[in-house]
Protein backbone atom coordinates (compact mmCIF):
# COMPACT_ATOMS: atom_id res chain seq x y z
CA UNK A 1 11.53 17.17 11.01
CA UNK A 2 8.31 15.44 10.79
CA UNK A 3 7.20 12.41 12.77
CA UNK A 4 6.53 8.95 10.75
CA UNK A 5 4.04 7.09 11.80
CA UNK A 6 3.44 3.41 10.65
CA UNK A 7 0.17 2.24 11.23
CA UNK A 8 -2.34 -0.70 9.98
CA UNK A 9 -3.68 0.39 6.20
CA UNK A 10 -7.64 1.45 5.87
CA UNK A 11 -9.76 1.48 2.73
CA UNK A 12 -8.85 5.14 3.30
CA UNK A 13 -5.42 4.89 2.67
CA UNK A 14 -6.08 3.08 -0.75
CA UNK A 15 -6.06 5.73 -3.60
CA UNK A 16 -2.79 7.33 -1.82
CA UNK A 17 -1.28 3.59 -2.02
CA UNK A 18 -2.03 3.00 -5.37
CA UNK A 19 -0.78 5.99 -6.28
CA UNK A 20 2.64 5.38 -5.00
CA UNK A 21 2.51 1.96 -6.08
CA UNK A 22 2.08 2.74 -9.69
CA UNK A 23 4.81 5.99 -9.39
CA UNK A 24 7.60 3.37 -9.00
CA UNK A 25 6.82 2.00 -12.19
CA UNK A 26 8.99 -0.56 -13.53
CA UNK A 27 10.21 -1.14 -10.18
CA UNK A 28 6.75 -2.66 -9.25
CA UNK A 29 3.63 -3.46 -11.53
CA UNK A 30 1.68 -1.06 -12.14
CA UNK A 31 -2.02 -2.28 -10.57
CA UNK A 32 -5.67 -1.38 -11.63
CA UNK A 33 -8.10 -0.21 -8.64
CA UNK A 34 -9.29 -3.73 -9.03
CA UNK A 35 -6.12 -5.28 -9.18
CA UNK A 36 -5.36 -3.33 -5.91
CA UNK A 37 -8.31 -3.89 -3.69
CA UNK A 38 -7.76 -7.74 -4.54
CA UNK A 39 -4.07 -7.79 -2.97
CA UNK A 40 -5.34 -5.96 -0.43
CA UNK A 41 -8.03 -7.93 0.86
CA UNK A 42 -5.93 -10.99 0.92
CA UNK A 43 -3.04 -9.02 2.46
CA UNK A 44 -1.32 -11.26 5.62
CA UNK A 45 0.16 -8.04 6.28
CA UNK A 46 -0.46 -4.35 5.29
CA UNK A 47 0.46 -1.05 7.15
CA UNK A 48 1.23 2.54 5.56
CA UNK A 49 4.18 4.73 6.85
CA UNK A 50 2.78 8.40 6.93
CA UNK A 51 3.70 11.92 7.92
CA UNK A 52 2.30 15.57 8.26
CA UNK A 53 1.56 15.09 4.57
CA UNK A 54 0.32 11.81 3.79
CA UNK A 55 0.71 8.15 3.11
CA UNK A 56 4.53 7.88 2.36
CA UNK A 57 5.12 4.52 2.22
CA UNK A 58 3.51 0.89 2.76
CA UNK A 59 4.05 -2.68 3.21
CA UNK A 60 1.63 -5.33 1.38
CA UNK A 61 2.91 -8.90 2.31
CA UNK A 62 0.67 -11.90 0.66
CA UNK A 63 1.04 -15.15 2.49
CA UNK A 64 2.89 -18.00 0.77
CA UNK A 65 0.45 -20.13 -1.42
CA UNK A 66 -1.97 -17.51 -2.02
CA UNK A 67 -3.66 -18.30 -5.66
């Protein structure tokens, strides 16, 4: 079994996020890079779950209000 690791999210970590993000597709909307890299400099909150492979998960909270 591999260890899972959950750790705060880099610019790094952004083409492997995006790519999950818009994989689950209708579940979530699917995002430009653009669109991305917005959420994710206002992110209150954003970490990525990884393993012996790669990003394999993530959290992106916004804070309430955000416009």
């Amino acid at each position: 079994m591999t260890a899972v690791t959950v750790r705060d999210a880099t610019a790094a970590d952004a083409a492997a996020v995006l790519a999950l993000n818009n994989a689950n597709t209708p579940h979530v909307n699917a995002l430009t890079t653009e669109e991305f890299a917005w959420l994710a400099s206002h992110a209150a909150y954003y970490r990525v779950a990884t393993d012996d492979s790669g990003v394999i998960g993530f959290a992106l909270c916004l804070a309430e209000g955000l416009e």
